[in-house]
C-alpha atoms as a PDB file:
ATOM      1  CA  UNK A   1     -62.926 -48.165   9.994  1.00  0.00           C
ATOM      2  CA  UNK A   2     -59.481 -48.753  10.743  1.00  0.00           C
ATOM      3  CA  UNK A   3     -57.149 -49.276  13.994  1.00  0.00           C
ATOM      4  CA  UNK A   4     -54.004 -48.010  14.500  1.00  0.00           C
ATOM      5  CA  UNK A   5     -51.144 -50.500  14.668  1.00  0.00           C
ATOM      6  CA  UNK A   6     -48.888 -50.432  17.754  1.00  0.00           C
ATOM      7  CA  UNK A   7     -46.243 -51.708  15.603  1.00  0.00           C
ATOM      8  CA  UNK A   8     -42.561 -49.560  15.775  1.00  0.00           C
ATOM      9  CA  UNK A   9     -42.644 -47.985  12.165  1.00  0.00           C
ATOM     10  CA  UNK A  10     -38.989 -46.713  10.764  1.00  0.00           C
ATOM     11  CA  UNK A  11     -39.994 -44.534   8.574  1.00  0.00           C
ATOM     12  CA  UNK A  12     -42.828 -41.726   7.394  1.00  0.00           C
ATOM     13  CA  UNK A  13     -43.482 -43.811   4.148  1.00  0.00           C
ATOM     14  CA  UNK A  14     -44.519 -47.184   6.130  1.00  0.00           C
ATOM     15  CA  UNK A  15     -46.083 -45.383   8.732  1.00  0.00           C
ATOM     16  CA  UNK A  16     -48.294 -43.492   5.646  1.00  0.00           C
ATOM     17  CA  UNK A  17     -48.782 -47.288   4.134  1.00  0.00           C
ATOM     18  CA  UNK A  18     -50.179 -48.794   7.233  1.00  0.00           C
ATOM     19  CA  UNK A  19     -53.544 -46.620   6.850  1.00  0.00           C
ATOM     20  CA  UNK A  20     -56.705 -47.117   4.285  1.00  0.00           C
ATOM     21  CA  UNK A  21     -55.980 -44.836   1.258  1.00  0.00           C
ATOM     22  CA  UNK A  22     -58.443 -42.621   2.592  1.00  0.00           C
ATOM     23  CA  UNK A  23     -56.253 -41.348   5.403  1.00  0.00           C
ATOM     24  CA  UNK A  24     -53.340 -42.139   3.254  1.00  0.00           C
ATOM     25  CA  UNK A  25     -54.013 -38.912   1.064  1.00  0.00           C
ATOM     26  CA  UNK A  26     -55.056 -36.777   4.173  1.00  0.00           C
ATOM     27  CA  UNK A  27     -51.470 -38.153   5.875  1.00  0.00           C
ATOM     28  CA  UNK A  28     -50.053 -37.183   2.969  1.00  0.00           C
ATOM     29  CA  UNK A  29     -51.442 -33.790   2.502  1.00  0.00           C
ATOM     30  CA  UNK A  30     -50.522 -33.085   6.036  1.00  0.00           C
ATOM     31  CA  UNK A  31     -46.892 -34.143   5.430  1.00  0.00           C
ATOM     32  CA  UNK A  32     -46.631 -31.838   2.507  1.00  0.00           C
ATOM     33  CA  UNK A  33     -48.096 -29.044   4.062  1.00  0.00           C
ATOM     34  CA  UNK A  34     -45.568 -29.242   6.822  1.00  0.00           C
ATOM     35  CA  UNK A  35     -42.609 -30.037   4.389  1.00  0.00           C
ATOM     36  CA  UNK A  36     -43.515 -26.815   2.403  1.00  0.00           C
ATOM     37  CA  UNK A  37     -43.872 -24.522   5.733  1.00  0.00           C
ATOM     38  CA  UNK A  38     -40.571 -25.749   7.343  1.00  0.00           C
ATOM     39  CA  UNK A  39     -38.352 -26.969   4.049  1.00  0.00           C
ATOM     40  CA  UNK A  40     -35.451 -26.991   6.722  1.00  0.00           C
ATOM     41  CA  UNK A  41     -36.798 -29.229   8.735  1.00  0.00           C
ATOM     42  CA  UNK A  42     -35.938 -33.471   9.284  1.00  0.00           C
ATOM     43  CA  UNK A  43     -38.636 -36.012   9.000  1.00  0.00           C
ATOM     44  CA  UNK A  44     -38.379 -38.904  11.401  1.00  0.00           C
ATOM     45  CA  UNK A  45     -40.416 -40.677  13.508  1.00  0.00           C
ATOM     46  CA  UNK A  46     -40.826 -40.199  17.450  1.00  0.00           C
ATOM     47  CA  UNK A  47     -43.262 -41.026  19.724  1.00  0.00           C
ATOM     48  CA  UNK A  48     -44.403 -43.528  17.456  1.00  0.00           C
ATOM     49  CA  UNK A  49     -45.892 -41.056  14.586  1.00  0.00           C
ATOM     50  CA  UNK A  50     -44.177 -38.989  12.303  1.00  0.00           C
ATOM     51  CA  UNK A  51     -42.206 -36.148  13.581  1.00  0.00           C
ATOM     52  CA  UNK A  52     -40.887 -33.009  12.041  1.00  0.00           C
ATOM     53  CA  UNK A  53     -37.741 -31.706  13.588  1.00  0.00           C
ATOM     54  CA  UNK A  54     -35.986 -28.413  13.252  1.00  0.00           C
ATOM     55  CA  UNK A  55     -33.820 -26.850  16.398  1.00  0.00           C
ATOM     56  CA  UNK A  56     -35.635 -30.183  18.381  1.00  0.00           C
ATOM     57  CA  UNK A  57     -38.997 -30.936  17.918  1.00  0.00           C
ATOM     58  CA  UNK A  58     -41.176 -28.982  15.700  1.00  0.00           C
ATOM     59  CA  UNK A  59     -45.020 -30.635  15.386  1.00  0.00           C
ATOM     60  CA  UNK A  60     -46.229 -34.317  14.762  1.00  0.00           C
ATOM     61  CA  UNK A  61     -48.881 -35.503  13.574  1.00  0.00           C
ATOM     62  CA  UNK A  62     -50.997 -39.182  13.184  1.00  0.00           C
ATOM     63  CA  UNK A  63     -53.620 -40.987  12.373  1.00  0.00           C
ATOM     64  CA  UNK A  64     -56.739 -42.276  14.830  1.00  0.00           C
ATOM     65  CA  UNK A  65     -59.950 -44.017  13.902  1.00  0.00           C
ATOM     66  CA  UNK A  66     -61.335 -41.077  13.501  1.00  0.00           C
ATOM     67  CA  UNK A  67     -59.241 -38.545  13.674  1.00  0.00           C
ATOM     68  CA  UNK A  68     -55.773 -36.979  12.517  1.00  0.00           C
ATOM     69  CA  UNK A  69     -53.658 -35.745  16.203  1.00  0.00           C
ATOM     70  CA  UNK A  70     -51.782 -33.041  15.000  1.00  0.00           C
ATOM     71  CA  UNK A  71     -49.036 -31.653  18.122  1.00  0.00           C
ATOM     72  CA  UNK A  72     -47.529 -28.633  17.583  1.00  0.00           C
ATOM     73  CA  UNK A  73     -46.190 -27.884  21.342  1.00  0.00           C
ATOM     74  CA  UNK A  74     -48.798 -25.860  23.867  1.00  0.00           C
ATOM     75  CA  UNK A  75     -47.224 -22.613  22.362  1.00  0.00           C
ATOM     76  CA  UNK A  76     -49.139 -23.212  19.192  1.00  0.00           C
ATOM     77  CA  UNK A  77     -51.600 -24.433  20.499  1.00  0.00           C
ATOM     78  CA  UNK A  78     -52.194 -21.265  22.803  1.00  0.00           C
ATOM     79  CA  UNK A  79     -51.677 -18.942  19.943  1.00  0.00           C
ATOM     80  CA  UNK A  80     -54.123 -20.286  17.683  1.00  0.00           C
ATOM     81  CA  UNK A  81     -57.262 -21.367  20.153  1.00  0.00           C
ATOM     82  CA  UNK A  82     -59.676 -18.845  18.350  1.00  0.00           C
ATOM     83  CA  UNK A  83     -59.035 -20.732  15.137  1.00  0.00           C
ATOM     84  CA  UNK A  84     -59.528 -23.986  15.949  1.00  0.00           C
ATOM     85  CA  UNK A  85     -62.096 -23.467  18.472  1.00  0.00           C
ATOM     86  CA  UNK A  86     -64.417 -25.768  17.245  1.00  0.00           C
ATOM     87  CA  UNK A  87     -61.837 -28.606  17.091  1.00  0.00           C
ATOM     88  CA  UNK A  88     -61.457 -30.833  20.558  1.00  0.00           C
ATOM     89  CA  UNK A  89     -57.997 -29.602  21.750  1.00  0.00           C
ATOM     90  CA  UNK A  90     -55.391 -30.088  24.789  1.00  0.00           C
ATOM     91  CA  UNK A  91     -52.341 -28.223  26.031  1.00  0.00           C
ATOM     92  CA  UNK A  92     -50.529 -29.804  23.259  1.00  0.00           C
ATOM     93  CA  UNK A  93     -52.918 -31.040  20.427  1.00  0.00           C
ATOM     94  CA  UNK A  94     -55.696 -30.916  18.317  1.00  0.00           C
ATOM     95  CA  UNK A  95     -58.005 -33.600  16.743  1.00  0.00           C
ATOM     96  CA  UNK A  96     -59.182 -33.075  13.359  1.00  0.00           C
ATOM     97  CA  UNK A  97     -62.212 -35.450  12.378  1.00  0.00           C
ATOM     98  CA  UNK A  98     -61.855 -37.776   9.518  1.00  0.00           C
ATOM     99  CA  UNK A  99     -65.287 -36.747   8.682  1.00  0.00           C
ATOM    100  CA  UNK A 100     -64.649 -33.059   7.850  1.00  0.00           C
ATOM    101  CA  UNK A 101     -62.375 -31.041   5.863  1.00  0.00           C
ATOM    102  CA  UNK A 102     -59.129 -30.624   7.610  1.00  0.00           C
ATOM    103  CA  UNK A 103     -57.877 -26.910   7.645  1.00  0.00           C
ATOM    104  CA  UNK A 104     -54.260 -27.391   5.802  1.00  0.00           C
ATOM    105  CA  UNK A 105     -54.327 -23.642   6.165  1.00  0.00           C
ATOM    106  CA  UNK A 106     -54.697 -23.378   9.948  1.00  0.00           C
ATOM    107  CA  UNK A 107     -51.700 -26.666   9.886  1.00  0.00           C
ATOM    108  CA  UNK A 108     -49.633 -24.278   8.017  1.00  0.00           C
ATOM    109  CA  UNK A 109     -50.059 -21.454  10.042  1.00  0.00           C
ATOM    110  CA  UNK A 110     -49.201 -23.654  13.174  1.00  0.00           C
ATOM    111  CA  UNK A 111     -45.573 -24.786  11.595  1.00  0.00           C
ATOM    112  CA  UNK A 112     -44.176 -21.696  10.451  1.00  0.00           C
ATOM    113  CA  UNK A 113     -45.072 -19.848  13.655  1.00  0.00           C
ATOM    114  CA  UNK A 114     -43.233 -23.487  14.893  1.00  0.00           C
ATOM    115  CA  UNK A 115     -40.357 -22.789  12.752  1.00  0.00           C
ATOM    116  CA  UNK A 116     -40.333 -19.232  14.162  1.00  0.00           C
ATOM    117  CA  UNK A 117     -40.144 -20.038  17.616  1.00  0.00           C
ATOM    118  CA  UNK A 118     -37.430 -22.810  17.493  1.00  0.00           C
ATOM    119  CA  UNK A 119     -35.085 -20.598  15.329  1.00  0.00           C
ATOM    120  CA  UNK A 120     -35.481 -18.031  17.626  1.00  0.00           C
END
């Protein structure tokens, strides 16, 4: 396995690089997802992982030994609890193991209710 760096990345693309190609295609198919979901919104990075923004924050997402933290604000998170029940949650996350399939459909759900809520 892998650790996560605590080094200051300045961008989505080096952040994406720093993983094993493994997580490198699942980081990637997260970032798409999200990009196709909310095509308004900015990439950066905050918080140290790579951040989404549209009307302020929208969701972010990163990589952990053995999971993929995915943050898309206690509203979404409330919303959607009967889907991802069987995911380990928080107010304001969800992990998705490295080990199973990650549900890109439940991720996109998440966003554009995201995007609704900050245009609103």
């Amino acid at each position: 396995m892998f650790l996560v760096s605590r080094k200051k990345y300045q961008s989505v693309d080096e952040y994406v690089s720093a993983f094993p190609e493994s997580v490198q295609i699942i980081l990637e198919k997260m970032r798409m997802v999200i990009r196709e979901s909310a095509p308004e919104a900015v990439e950066t990075i905050n918080y140290g992982m790579p951040t989404f923004q549209l009307n302020g924050n929208l969701v972010h997402f990163a990589a952990y030994k053995k999971h993929i933290g995915f943050y898309p604000t206690p509203s979404a998170i409330e919303a959607f609890k009967d889907e991802f029940s069987s995911y380990k949650s928080s107010k304001g996350a969800v992990q998705f193991p490295l080990d199973k399939p990650i549900p890109y459909d439940l991720v996109r759900k998440m966003v554009i209710f995201r995007v609704r809520e900050n245009s609103s």
